[in-house]
C-alpha atoms as a PDB file:
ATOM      1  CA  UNK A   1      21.445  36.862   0.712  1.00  0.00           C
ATOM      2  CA  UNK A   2      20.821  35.774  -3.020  1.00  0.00           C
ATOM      3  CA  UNK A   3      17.980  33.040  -2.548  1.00  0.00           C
ATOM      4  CA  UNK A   4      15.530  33.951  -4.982  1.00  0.00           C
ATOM      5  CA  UNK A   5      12.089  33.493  -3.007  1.00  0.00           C
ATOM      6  CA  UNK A   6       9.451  33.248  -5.811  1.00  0.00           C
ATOM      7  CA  UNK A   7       6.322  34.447  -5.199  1.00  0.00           C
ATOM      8  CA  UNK A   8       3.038  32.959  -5.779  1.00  0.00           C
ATOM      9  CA  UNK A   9      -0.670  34.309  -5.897  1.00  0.00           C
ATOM     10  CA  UNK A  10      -2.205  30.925  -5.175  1.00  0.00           C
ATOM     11  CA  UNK A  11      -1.018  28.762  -2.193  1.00  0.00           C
ATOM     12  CA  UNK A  12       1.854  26.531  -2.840  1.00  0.00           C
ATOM     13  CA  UNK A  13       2.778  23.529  -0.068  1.00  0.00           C
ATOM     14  CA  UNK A  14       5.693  20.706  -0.562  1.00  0.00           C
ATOM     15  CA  UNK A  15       6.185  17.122  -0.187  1.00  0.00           C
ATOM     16  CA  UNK A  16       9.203  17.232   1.700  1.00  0.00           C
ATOM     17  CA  UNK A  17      10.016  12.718   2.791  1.00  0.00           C
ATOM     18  CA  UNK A  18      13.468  11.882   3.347  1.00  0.00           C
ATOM     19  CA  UNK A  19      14.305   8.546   1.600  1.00  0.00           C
ATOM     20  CA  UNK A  20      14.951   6.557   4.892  1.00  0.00           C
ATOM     21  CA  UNK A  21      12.495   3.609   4.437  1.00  0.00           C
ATOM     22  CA  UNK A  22       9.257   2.915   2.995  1.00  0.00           C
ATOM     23  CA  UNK A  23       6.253   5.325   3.660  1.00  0.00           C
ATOM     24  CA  UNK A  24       4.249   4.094   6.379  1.00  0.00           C
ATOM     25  CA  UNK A  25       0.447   5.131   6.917  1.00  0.00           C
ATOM     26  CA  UNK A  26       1.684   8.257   9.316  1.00  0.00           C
ATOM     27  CA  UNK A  27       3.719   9.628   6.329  1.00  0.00           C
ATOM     28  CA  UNK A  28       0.485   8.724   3.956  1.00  0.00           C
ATOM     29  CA  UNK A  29      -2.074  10.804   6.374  1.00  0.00           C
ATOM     30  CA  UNK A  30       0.437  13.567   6.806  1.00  0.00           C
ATOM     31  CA  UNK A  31       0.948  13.616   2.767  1.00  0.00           C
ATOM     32  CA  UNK A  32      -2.721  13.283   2.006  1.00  0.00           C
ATOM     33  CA  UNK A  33      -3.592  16.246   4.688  1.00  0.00           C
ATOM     34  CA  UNK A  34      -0.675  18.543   2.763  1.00  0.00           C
ATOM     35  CA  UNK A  35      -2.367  17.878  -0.588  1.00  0.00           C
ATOM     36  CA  UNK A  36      -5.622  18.427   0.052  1.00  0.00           C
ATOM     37  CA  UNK A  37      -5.271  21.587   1.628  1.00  0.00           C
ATOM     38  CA  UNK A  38      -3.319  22.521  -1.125  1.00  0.00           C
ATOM     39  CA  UNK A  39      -5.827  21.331  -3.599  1.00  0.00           C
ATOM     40  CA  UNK A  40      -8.787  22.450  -2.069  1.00  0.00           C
ATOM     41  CA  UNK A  41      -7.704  26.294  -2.172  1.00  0.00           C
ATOM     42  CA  UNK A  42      -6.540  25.601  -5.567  1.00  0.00           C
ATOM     43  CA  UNK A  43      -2.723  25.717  -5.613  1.00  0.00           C
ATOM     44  CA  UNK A  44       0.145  23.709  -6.509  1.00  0.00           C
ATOM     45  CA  UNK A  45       2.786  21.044  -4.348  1.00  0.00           C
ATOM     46  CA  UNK A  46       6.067  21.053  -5.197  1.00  0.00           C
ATOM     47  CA  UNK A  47       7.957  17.502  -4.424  1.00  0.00           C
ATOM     48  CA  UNK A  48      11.349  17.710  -2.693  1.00  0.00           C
ATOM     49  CA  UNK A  49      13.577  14.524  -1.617  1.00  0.00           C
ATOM     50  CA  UNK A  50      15.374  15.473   1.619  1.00  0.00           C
ATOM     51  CA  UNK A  51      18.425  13.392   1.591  1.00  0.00           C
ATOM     52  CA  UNK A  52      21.004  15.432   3.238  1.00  0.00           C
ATOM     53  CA  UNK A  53      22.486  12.659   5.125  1.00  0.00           C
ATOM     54  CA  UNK A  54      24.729  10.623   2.512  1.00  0.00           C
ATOM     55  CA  UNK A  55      23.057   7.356   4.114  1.00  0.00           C
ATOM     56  CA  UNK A  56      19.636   8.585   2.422  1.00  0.00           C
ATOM     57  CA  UNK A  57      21.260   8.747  -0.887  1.00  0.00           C
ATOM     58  CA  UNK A  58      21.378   5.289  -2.530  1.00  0.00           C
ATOM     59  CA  UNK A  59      18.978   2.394  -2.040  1.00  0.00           C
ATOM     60  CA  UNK A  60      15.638   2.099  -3.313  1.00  0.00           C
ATOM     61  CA  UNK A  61      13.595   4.393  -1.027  1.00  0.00           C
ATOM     62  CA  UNK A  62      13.058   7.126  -3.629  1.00  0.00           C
ATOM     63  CA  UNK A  63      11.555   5.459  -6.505  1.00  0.00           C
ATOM     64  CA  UNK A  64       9.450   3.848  -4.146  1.00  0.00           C
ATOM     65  CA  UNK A  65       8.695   6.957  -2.538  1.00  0.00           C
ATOM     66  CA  UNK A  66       7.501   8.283  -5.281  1.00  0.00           C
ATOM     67  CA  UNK A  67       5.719   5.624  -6.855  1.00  0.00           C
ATOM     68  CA  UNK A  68       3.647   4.954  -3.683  1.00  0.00           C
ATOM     69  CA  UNK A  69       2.352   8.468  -3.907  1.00  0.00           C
ATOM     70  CA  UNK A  70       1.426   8.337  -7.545  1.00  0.00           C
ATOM     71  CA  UNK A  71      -0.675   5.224  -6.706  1.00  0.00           C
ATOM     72  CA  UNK A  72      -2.289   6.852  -3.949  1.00  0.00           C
ATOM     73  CA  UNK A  73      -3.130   9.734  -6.793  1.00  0.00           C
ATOM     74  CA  UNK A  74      -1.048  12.315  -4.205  1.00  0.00           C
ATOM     75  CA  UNK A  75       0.344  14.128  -7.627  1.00  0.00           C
ATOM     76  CA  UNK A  76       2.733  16.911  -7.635  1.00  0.00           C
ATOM     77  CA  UNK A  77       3.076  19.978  -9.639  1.00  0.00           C
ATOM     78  CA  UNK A  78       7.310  20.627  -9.912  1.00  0.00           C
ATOM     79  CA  UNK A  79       9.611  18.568  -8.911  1.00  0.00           C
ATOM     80  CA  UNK A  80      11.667  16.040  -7.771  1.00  0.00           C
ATOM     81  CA  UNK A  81      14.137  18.389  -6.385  1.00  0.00           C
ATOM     82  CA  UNK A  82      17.039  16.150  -4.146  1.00  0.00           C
ATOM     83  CA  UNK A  83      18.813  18.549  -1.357  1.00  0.00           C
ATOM     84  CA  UNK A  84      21.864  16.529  -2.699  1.00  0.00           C
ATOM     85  CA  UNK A  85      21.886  18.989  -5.877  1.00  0.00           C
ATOM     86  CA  UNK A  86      21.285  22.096  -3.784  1.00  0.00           C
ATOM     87  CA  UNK A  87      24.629  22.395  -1.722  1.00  0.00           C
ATOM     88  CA  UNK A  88      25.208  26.067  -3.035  1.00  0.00           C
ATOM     89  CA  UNK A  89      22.346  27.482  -1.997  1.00  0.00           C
ATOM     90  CA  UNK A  90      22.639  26.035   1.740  1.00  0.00           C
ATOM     91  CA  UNK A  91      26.209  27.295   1.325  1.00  0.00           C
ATOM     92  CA  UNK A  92      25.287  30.653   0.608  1.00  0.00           C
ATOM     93  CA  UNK A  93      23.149  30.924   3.644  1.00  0.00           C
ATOM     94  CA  UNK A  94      25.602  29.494   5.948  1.00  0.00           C
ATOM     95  CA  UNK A  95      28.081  32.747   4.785  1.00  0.00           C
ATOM     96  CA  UNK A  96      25.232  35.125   5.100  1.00  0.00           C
ATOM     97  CA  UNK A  97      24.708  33.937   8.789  1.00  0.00           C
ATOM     98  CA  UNK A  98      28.849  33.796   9.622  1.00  0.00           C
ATOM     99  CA  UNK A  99      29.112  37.480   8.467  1.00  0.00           C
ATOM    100  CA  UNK A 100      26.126  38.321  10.903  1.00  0.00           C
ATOM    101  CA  UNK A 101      28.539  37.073  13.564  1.00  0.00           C
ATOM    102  CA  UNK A 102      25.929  34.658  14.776  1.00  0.00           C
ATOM    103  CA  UNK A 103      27.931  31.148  14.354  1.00  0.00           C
ATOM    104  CA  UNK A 104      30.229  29.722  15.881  1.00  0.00           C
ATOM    105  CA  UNK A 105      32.540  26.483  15.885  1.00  0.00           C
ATOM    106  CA  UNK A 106      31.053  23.821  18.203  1.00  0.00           C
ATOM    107  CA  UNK A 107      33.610  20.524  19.227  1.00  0.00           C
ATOM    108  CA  UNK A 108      31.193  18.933  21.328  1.00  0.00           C
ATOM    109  CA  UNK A 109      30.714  15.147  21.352  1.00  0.00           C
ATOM    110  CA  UNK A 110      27.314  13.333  20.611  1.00  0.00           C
ATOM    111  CA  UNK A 111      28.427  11.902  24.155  1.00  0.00           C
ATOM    112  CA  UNK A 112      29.040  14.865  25.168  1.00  0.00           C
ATOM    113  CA  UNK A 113      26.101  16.532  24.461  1.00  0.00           C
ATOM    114  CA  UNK A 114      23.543  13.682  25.655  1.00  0.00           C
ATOM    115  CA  UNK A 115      25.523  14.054  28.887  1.00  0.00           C
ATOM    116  CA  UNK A 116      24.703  17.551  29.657  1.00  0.00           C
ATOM    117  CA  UNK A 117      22.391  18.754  32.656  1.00  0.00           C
ATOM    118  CA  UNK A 118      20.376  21.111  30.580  1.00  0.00           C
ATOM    119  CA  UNK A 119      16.839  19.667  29.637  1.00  0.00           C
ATOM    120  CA  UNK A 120      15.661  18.633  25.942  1.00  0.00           C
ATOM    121  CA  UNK A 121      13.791  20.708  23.668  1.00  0.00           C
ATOM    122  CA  UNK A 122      10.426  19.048  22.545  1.00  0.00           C
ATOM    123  CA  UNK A 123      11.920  17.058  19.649  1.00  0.00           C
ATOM    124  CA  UNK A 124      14.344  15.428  21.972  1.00  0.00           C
ATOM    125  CA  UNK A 125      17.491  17.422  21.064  1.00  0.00           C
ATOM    126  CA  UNK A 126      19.415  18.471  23.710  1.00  0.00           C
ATOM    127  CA  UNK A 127      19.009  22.142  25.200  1.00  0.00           C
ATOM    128  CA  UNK A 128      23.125  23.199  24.273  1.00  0.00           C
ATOM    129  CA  UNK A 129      24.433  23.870  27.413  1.00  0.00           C
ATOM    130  CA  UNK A 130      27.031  26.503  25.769  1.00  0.00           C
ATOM    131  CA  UNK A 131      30.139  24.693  26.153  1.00  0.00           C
ATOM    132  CA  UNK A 132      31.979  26.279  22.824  1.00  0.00           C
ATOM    133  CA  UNK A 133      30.009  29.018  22.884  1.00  0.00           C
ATOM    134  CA  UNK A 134      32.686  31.555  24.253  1.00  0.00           C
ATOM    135  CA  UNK A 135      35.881  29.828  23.046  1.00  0.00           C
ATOM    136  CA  UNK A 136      38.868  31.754  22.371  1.00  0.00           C
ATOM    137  CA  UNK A 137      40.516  31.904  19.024  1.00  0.00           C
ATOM    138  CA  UNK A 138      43.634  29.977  20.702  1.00  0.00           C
ATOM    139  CA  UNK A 139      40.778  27.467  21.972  1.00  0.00           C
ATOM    140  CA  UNK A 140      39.504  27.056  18.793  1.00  0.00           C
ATOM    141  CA  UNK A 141      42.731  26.391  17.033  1.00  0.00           C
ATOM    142  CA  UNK A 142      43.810  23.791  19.467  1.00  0.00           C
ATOM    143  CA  UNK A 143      40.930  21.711  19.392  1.00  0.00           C
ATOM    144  CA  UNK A 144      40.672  22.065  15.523  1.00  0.00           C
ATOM    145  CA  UNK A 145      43.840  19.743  15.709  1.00  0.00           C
ATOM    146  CA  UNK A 146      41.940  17.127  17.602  1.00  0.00           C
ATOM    147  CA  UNK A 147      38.679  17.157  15.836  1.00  0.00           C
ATOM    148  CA  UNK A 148      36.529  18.904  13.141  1.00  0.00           C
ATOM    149  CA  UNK A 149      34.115  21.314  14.434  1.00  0.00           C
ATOM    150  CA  UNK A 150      30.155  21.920  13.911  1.00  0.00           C
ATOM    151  CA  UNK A 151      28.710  25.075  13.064  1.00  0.00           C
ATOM    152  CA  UNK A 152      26.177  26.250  16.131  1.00  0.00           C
ATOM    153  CA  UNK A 153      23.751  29.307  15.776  1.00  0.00           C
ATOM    154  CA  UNK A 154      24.069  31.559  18.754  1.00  0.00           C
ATOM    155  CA  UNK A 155      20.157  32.668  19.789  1.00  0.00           C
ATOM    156  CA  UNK A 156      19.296  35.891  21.053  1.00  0.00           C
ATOM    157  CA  UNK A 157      19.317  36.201  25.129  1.00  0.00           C
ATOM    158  CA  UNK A 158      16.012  35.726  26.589  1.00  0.00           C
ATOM    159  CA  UNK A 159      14.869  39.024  27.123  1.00  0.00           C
ATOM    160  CA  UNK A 160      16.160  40.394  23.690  1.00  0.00           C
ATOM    161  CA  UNK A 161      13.952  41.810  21.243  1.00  0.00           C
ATOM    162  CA  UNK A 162      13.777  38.530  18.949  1.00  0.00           C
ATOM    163  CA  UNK A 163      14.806  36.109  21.965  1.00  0.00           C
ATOM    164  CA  UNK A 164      11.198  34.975  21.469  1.00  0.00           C
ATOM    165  CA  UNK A 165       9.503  33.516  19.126  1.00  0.00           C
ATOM    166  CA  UNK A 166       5.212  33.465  18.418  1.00  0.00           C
ATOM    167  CA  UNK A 167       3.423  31.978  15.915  1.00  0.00           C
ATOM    168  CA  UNK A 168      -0.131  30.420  15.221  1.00  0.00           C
ATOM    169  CA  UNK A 169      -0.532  26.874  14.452  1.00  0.00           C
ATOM    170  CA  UNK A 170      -3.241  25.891  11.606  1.00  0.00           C
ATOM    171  CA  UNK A 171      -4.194  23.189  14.025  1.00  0.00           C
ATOM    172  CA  UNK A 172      -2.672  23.398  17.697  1.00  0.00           C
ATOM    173  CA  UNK A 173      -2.796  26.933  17.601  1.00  0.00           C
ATOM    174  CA  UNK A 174      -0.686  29.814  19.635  1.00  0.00           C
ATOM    175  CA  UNK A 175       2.607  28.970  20.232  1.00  0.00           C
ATOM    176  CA  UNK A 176       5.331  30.715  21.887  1.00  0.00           C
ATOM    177  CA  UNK A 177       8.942  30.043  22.481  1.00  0.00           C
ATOM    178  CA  UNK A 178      11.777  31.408  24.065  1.00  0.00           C
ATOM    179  CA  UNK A 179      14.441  30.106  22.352  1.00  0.00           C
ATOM    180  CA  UNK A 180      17.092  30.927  24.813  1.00  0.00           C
ATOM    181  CA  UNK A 181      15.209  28.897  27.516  1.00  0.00           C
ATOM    182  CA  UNK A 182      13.342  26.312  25.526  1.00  0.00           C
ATOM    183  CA  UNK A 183      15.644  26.023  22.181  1.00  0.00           C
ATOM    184  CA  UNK A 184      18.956  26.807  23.030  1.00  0.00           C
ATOM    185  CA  UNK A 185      21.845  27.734  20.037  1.00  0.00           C
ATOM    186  CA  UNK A 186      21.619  24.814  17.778  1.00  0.00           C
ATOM    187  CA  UNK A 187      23.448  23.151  15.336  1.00  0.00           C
ATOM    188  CA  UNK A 188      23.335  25.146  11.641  1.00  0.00           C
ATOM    189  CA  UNK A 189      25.936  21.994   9.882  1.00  0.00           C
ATOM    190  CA  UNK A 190      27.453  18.775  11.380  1.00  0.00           C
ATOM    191  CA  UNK A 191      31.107  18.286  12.054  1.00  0.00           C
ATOM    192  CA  UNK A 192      31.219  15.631   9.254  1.00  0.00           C
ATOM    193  CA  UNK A 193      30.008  18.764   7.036  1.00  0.00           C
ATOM    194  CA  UNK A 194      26.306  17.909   6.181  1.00  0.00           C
ATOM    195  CA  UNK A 195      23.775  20.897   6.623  1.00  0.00           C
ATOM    196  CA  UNK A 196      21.439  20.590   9.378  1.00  0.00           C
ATOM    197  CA  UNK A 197      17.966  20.091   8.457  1.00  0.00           C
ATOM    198  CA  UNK A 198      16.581  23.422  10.229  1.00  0.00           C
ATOM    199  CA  UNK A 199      18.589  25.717   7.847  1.00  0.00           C
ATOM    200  CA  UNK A 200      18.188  23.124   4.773  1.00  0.00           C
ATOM    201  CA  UNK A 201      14.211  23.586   5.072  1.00  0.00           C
ATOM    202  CA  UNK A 202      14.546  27.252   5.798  1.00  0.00           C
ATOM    203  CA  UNK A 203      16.528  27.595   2.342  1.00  0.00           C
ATOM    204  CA  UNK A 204      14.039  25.322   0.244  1.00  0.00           C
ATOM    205  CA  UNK A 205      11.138  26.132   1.093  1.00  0.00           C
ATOM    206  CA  UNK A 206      11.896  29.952   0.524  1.00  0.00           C
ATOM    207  CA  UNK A 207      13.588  29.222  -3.095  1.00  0.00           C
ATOM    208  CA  UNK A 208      10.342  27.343  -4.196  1.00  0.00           C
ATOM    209  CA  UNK A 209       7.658  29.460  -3.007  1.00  0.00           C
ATOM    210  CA  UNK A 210       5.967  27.152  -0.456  1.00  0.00           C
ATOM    211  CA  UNK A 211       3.254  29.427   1.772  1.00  0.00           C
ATOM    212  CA  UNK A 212       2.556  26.489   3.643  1.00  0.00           C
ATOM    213  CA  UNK A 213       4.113  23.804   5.731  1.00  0.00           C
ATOM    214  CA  UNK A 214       1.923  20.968   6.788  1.00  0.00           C
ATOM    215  CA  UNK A 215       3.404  17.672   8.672  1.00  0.00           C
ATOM    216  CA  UNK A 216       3.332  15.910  11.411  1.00  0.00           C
ATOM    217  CA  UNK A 217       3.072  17.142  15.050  1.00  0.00           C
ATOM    218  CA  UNK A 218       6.548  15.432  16.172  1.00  0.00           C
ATOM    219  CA  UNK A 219       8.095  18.768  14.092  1.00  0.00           C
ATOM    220  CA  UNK A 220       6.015  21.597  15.705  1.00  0.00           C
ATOM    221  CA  UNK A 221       8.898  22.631  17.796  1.00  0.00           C
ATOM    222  CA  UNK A 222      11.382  23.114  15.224  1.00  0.00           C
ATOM    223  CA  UNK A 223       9.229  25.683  13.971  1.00  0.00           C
ATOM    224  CA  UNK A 224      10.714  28.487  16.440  1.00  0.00           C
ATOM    225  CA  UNK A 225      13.937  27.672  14.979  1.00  0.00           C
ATOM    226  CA  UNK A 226      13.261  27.836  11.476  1.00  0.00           C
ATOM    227  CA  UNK A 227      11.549  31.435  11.673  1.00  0.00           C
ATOM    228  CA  UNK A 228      14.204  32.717  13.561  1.00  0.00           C
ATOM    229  CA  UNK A 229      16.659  31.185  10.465  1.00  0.00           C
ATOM    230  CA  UNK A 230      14.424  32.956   8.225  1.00  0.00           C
ATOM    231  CA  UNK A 231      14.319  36.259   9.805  1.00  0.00           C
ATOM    232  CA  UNK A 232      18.069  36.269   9.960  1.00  0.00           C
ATOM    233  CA  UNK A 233      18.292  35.142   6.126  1.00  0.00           C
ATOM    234  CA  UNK A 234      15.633  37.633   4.950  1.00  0.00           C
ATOM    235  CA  UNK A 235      12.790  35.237   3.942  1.00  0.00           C
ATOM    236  CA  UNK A 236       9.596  35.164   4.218  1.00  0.00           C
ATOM    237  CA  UNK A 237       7.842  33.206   7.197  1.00  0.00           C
ATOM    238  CA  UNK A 238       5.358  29.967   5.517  1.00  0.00           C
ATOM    239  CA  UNK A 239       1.998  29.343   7.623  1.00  0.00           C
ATOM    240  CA  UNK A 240       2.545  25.918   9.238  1.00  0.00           C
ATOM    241  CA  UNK A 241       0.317  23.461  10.165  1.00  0.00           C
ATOM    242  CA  UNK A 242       1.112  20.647  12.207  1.00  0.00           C
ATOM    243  CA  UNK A 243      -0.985  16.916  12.201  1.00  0.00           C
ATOM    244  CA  UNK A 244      -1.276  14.803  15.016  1.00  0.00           C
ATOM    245  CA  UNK A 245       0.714  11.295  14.645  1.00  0.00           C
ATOM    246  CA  UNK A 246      -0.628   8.231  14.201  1.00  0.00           C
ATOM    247  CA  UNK A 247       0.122   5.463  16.653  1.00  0.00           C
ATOM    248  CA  UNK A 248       0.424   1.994  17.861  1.00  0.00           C
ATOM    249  CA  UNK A 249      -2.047   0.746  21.081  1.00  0.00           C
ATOM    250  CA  UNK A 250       1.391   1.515  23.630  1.00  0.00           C
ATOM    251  CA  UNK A 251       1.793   4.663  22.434  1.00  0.00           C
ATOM    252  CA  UNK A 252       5.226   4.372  19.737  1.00  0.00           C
ATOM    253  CA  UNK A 253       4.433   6.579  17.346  1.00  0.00           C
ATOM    254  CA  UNK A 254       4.718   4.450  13.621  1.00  0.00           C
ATOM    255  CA  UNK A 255       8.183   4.523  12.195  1.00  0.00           C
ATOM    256  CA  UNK A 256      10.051   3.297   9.062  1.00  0.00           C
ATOM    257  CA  UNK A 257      12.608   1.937  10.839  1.00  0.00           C
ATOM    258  CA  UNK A 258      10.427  -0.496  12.230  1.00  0.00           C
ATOM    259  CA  UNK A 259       8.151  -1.125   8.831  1.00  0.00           C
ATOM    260  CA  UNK A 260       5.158   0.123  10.993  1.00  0.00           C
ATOM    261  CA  UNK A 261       2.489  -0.567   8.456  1.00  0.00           C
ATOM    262  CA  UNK A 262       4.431   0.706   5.599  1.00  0.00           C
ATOM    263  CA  UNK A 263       3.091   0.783   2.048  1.00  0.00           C
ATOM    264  CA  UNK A 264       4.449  -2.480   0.912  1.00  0.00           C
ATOM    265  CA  UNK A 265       2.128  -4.207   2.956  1.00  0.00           C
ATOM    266  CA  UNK A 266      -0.969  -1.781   2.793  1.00  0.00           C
ATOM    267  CA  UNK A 267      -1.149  -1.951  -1.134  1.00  0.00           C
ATOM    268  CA  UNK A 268      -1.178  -5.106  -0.605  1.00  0.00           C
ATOM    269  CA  UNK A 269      -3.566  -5.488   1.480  1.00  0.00           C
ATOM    270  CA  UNK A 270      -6.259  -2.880   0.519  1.00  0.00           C
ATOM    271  CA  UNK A 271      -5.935  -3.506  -2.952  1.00  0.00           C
ATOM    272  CA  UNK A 272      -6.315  -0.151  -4.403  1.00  0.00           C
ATOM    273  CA  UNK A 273      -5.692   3.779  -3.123  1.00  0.00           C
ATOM    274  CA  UNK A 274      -9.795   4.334  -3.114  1.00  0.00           C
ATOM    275  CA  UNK A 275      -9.851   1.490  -0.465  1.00  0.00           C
ATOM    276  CA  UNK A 276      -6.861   2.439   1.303  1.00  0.00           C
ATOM    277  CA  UNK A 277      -7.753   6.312   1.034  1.00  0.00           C
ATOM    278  CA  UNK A 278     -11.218   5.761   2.041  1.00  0.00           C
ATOM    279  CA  UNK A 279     -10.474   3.648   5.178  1.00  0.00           C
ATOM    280  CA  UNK A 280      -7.937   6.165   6.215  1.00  0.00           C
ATOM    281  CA  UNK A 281      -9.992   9.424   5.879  1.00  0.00           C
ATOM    282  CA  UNK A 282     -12.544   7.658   7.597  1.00  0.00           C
ATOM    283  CA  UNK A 283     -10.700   6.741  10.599  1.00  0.00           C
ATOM    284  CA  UNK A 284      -8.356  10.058  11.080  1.00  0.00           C
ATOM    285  CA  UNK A 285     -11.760  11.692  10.939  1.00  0.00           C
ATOM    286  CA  UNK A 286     -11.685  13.702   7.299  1.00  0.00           C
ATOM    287  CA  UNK A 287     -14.474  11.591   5.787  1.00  0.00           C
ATOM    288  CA  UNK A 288     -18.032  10.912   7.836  1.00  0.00           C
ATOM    289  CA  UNK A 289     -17.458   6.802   6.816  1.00  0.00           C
ATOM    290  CA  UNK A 290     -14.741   4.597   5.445  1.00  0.00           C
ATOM    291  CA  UNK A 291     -15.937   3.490   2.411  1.00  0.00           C
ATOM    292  CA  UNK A 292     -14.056   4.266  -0.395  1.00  0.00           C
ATOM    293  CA  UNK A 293     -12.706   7.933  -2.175  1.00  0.00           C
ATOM    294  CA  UNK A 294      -9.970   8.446  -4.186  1.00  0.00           C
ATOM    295  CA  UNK A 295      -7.591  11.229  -3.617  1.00  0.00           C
ATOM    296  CA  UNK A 296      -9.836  13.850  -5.698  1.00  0.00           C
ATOM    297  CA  UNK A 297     -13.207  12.514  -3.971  1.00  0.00           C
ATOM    298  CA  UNK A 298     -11.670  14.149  -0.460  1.00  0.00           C
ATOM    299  CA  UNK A 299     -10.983  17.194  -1.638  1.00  0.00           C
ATOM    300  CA  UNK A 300     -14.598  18.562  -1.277  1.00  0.00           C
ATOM    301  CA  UNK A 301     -14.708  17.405   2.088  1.00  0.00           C
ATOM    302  CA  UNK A 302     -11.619  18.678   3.386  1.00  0.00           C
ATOM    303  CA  UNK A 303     -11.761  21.067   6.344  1.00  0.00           C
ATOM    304  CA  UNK A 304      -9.134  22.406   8.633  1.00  0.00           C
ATOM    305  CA  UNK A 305     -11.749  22.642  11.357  1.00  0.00           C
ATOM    306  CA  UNK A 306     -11.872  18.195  11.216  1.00  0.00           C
ATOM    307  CA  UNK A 307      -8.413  18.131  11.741  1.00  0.00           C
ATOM    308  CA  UNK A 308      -8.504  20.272  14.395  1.00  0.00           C
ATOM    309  CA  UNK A 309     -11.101  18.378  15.896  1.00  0.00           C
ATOM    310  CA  UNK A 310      -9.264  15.160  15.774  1.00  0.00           C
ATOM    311  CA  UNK A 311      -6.024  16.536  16.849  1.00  0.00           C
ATOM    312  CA  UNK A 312      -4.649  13.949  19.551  1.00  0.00           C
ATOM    313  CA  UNK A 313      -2.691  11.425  17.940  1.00  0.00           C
ATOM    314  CA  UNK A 314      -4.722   8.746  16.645  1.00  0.00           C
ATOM    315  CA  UNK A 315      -4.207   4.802  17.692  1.00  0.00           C
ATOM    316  CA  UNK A 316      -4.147   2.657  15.158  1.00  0.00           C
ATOM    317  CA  UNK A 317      -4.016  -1.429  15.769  1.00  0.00           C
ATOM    318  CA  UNK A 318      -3.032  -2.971  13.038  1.00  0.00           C
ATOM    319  CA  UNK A 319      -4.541  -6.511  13.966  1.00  0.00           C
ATOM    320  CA  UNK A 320      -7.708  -4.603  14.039  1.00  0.00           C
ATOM    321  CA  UNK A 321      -7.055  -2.650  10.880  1.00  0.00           C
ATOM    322  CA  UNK A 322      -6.471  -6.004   8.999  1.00  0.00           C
ATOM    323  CA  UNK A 323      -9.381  -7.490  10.422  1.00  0.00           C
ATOM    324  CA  UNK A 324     -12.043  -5.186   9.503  1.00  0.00           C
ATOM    325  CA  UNK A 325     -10.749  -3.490   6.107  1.00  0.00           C
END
């Protein structure tokens, strides 16, 4: 295919937040881990908006986005690229798969799919159970009259050469999936026509050089996926690095949708990044104490080897975290 993956001599990671909601603190200690382990080998972050879905695409979330991170002093090096801007390039990849012969029109309902026996992969996406998989052409045809159809990646069987898939973790270490048994062929572009995030990444992250992925731990499995995607495309495989989430005292993981200590309120609240850094780095275990560091103070302490130390998810309560900061 004609993605031009650049090539860099010193390590090059990404911002990569979709434009959903406000940043909460789990986005801010997954950003802040991705910088400094970037910054402390010397290299460069490029930013990227993901807003494939058209939903992301107006509102306020982006400016904000981006102005929370230059006041926490995360700066970037290239950049803002929007995946809006970059259909071509996703298109180019999709043709390179189809004349592999590896997709395939999917009709299946969201219903449909959520109904199925098969179990769910560990991002909560539903194992496919292979319902369009062998269609006929007269199949295909019919139901194209009823309703428009997905584009599915067909994986390898499981005992094919590349039916599995290994990797090492920066931080949870080996990993191995059969992505027959534990994947399943998944979606490459929605019926409604946006590109699926797994190829969208794939594609970006090769045309701007990244060498390393770090985010949060909630991702780790769609790593599998994306390395197949980029040995089918020809690109070259990033080191990943996954962080563990940070949580409320049940267990929810923070989220935007719920404004789970989001930066609106922690700005406020702290005062100033150095307070807000500090506090953070303290708690998530990448400083020996809380008191306050800016951005650049951290990056002589980070090491991969405290993050792998401190790599359940962390609880965070924020009547507690209001209390004592």
């Amino acid at each position: 295919m004609s993605i031009p993956a650049s090539h860099h001599r010193t390590p090059r990671g990404r911002f990569a937040p979709s434009p959903s909601g406000r940043m909460h603190l789990g986005n801010v200690f997954a950003s802040l881990v991705a910088w400094l382990s970037v910054r402390s080998q010397g290299g460069s972050i490029v930013m990227r908006i993901e807003d494939l879905d058209p939903r992301t695409q107006s509102g306020p979330w982006t400016d904000l986005l981006l102005d929370d991170l230059h006041w926490l002093g995360l700066e970037w090096d290239e950049g803002p690229y929007r995946q809006r801007d970059r259909m071509p390039l996703y298109e180019d990849a999709l043709a390179h798969l189809d004349r592999q012969g590896v997709l395939y029109p999917c009709f299946c309902t969201r219903a449909e799919l959520h109904a199925a026996s098969a179990p769910h992969a560990s991002d909560g996406t539903p194992i496919y159970a292979g319902t369009c998989r062998n269609l006929s052409a007269q199949d295909v045809a019919e139901r194209s009259h009823l309703r428009p159809a997905a584009q599915r990646l067909r994986v390898p069987e499981p005992d094919a050469p590349n039916g599995t898939i290994s990797f090492v973790d920066r931080v949870y270490g080996p990993q191995r999936e059969i992505l027959a048994r534990e994947c399943g062929d998944f979606l490459v572009r929605r019926s409604d026509g946006v590109f699926a995030y797994q190829l969208a990444v794939v594609v970006d992250d090769a045309d701007m050089g990244v060498t390393e992925v770090v985010r949060g731990c909630d991702l780790l499995g769609s790593v599998p996926r994306q390395m197949y995607l980029q040995e089918l495309l020809g690109l070259p495989h990033p080191a990943y690095a996954h962080v563990p989430l940070l949580t409320t005292p049940d267990g929810r993981r923070l989220s935007k949708r719920d404004r789970d200590l989001d930066m609106e309120g922690l700005r406020e609240h702290f005062g100033t990044p150095e307070r807000l850094l500090g506090w953070l780095a303290g708690t998530t275990g990448l400083a020996p104490d809380t008191r306050p560091r800016s951005a650049a103070d951290l990056v002589e302490l980070f090491d991969w080897n405290l993050v792998r130390t401190h790599r359940d998810n962390i609880c965070i309560d924020p009547s507690e975290l209001y209390w004592r900061a």
